[in-house]
Protein backbone atom coordinates (compact mmCIF):
# COMPACT_ATOMS: atom_id res chain seq x y z
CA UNK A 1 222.77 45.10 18.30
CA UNK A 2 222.35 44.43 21.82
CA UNK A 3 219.02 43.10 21.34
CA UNK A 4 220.26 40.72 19.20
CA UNK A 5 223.26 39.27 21.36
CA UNK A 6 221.17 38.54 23.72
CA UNK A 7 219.27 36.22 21.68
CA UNK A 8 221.67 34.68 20.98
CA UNK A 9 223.08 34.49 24.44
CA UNK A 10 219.35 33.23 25.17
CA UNK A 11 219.62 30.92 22.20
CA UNK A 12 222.59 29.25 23.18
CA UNK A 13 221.46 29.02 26.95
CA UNK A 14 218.26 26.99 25.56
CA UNK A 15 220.91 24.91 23.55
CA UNK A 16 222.72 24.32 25.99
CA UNK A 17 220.24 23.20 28.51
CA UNK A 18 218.61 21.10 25.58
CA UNK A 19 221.85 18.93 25.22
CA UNK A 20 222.15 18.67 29.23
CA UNK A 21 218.61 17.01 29.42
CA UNK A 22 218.98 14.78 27.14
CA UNK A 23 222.53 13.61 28.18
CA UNK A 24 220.96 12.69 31.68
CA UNK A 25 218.29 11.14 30.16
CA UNK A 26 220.26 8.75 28.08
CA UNK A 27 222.55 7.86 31.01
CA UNK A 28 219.12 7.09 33.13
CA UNK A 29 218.20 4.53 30.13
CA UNK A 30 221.71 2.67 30.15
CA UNK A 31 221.06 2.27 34.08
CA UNK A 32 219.98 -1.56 34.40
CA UNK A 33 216.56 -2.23 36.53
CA UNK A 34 218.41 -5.00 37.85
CA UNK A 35 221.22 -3.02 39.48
CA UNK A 36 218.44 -1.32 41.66
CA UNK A 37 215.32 -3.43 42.19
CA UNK A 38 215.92 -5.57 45.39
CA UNK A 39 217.09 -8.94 44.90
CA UNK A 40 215.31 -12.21 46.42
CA UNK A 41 218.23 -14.91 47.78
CA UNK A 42 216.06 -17.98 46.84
CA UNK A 43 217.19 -19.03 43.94
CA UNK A 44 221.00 -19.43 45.69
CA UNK A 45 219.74 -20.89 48.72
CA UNK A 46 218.13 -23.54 46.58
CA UNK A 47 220.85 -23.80 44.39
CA UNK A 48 223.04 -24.02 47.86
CA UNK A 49 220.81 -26.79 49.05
CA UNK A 50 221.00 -28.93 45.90
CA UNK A 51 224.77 -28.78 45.98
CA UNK A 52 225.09 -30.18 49.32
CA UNK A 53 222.29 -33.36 48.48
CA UNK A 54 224.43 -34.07 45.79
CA UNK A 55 227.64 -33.76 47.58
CA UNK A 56 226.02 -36.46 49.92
CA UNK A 57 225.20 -38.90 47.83
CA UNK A 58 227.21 -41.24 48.48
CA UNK A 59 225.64 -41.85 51.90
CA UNK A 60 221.76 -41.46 51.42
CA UNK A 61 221.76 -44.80 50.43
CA UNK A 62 222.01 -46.04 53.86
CA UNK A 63 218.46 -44.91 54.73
CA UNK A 64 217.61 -47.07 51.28
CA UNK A 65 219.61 -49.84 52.11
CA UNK A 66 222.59 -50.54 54.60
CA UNK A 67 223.59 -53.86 52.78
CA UNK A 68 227.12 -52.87 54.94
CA UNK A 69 225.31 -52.70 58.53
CA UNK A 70 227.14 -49.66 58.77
CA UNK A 71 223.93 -48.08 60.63
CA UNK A 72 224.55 -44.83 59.81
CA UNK A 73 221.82 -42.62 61.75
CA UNK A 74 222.86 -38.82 61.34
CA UNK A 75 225.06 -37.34 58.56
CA UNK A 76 226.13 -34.11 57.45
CA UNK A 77 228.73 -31.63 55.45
CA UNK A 78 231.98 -31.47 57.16
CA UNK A 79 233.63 -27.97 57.03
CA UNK A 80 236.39 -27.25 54.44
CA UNK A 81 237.92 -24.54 56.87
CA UNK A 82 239.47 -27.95 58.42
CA UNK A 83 242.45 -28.07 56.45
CA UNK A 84 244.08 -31.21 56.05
CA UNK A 85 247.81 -31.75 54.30
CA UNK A 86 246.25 -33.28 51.53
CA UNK A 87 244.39 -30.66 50.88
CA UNK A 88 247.18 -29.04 48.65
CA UNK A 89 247.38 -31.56 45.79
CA UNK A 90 243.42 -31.31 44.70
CA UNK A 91 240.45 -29.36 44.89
CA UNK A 92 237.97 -32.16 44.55
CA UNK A 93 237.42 -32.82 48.22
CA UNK A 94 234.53 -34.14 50.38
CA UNK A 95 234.07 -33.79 53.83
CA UNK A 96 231.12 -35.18 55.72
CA UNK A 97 230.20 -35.74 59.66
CA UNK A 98 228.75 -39.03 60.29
CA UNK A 99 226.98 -40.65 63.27
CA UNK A 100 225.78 -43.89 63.86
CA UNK A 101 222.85 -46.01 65.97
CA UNK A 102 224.99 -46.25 68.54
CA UNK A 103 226.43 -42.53 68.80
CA UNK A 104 229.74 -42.95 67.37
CA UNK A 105 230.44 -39.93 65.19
CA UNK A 106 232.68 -40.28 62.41
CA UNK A 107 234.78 -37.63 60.55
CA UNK A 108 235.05 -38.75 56.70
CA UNK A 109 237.24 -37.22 54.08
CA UNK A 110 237.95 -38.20 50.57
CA UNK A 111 240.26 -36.53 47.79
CA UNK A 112 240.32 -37.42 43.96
CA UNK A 113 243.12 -37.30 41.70
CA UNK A 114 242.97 -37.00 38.01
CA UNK A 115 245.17 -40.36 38.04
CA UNK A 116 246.84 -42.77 39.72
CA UNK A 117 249.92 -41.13 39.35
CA UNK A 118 248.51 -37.89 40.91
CA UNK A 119 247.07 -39.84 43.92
CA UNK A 120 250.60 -42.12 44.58
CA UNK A 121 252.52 -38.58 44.73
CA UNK A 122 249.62 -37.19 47.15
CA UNK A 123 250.12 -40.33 49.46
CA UNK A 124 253.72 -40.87 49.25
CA UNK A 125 254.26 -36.74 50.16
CA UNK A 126 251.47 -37.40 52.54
CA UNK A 127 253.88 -40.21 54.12
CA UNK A 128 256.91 -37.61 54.02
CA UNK A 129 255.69 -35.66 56.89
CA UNK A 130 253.03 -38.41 58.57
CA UNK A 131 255.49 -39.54 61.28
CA UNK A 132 255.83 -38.10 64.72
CA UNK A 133 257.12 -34.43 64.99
CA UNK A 134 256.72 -34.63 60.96
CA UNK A 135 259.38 -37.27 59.91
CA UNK A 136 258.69 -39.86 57.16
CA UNK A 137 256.93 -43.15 57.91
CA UNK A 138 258.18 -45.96 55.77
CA UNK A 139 255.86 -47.48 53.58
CA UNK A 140 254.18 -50.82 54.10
CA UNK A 141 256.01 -50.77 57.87
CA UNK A 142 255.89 -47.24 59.08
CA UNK A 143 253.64 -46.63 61.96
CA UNK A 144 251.70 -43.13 61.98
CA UNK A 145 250.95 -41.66 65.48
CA UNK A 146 247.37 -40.77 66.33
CA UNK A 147 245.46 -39.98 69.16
CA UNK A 148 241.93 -41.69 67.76
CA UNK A 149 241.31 -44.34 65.52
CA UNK A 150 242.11 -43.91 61.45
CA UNK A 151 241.37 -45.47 58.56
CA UNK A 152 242.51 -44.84 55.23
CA UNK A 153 242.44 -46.36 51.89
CA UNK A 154 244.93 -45.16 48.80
CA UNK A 155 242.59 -46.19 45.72
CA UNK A 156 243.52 -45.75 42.05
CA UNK A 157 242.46 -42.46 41.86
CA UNK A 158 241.08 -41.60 45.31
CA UNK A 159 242.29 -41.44 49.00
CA UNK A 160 239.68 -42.01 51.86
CA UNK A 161 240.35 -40.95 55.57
CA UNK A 162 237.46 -42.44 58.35
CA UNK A 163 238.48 -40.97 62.12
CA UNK A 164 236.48 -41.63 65.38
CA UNK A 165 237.47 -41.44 68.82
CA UNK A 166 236.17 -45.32 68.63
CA UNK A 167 237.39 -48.18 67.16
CA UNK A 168 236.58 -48.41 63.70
CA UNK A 169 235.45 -51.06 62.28
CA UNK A 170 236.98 -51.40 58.76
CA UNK A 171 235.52 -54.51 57.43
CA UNK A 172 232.37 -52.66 57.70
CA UNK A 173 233.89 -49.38 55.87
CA UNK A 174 235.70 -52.20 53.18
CA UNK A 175 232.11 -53.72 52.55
CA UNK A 176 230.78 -50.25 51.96
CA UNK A 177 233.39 -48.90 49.71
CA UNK A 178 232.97 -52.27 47.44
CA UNK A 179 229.73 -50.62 46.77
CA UNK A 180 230.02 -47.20 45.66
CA UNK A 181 230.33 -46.54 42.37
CA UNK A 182 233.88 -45.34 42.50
CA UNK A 183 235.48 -48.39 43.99
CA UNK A 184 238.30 -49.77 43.27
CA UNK A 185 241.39 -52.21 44.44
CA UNK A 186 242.69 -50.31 47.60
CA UNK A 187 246.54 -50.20 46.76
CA UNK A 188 246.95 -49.65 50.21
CA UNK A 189 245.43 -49.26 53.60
CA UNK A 190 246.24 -48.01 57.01
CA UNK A 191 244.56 -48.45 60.40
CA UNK A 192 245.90 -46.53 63.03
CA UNK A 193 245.26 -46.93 66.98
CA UNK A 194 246.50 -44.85 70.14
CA UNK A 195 249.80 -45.87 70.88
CA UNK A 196 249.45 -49.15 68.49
CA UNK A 197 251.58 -50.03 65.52
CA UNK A 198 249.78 -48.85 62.73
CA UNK A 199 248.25 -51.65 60.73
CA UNK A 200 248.93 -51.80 56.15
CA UNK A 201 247.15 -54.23 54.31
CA UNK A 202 245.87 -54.00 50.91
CA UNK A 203 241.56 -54.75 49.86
CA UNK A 204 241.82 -56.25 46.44
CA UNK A 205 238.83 -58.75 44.43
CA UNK A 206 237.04 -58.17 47.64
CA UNK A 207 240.14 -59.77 50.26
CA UNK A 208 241.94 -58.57 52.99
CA UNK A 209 245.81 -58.96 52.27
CA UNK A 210 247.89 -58.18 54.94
CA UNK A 211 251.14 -56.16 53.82
């Protein structure tokens, strides 16, 4: 009788370690080889690259053909840590560093809307606070304070912001826009100088209209 419980006690111990085996080696099958072979970071630093070519396209064509004179020698991605009040009212933002023949650097934004309904609200909230010590500027006669020299054009769907420490100027910036693909009449526009009344004026069927 003894004899035989231990067989069995042997028995089940065999069993036993019979099950355990094969438990671990199922759970070494449902480990993936990915999740433990080293990983190579090429394919995102390509895939990084390509994203910022694309997000300057609208500016290699200069080294093709500045038709606007604009010159424009160095250029670069801007840094979306800058945060800039209308940075709340859309994702789709563009930031780029320019420089030119002659030095001057440029700081470039642009934001697009999904209409012109969207981009109005942006501006006219933008306009809210755009005065000194954040009071409203009225529109078309306002003056916004600025220690450098600003350009920007409201657009049907799109708002464009040019700063240098230089004069800008916007004729240049005008001629260019009139060629991108995503032009259109500039509802309004504002040039700003150090302690200078801020300049409106509208760019529409290729004309300066003063506001």
């Amino acid at each position: 009788m003894r004899a035989l419980n231990k067989l069995l006690v042997y028995l089940f111990g065999l069993f036993s370690l019979v099950v355990f085996a094969c438990g671990q080696a199922d759970q070494k099958k449902a480990v993936s080889l990915d999740s433990i072979r080293p990983h190579s970071n090429a394919n995102k630093t390509q895939n990084d690259s390509k994203k910022a070519t694309d997000t300057l396209g609208p500016f290699l064509n200069y080294y093709a053909n500045d038709s606007a004179s604009m010159q424009i020698a160095q250029l670069s991605i801007g840094s979306l840590d800058e945060h800039r009040f209308l940075d709340r009212f859309t994702a789709n933002i563009q930031r780029y560093l320019l420089q030119d023949s002659s030095s001057t650097s440029f700081q470039f934004c642009s934001w697009s809307f999904k209409d012109s309904s969207a981009c109005l609200e942006a501006f006219y909230n933008w306009l809210d606070q755009a005065g000194k010590n954040n009071t409203v500027v009225q529109l078309k006669k306002g003056s916004v304070p600025s220690v450098n020299y600003d350009l920007m054009l409201v657009a049907e769907k799109q708002i464009l912001f040019i700063g240098s420490k230089r004069a800008i100027d916007f004729k240049k910036w005008l001629r260019w826009y009139s060629g991108t693909t995503t032009r259109s009449d500039c509802k309004y526009i504002l040039y700003t100088q150090p302690k200078k009344r801020t300049k409106w004026f509208k760019y529409q069927n290729a004309h300066i209209v003063a506001l």
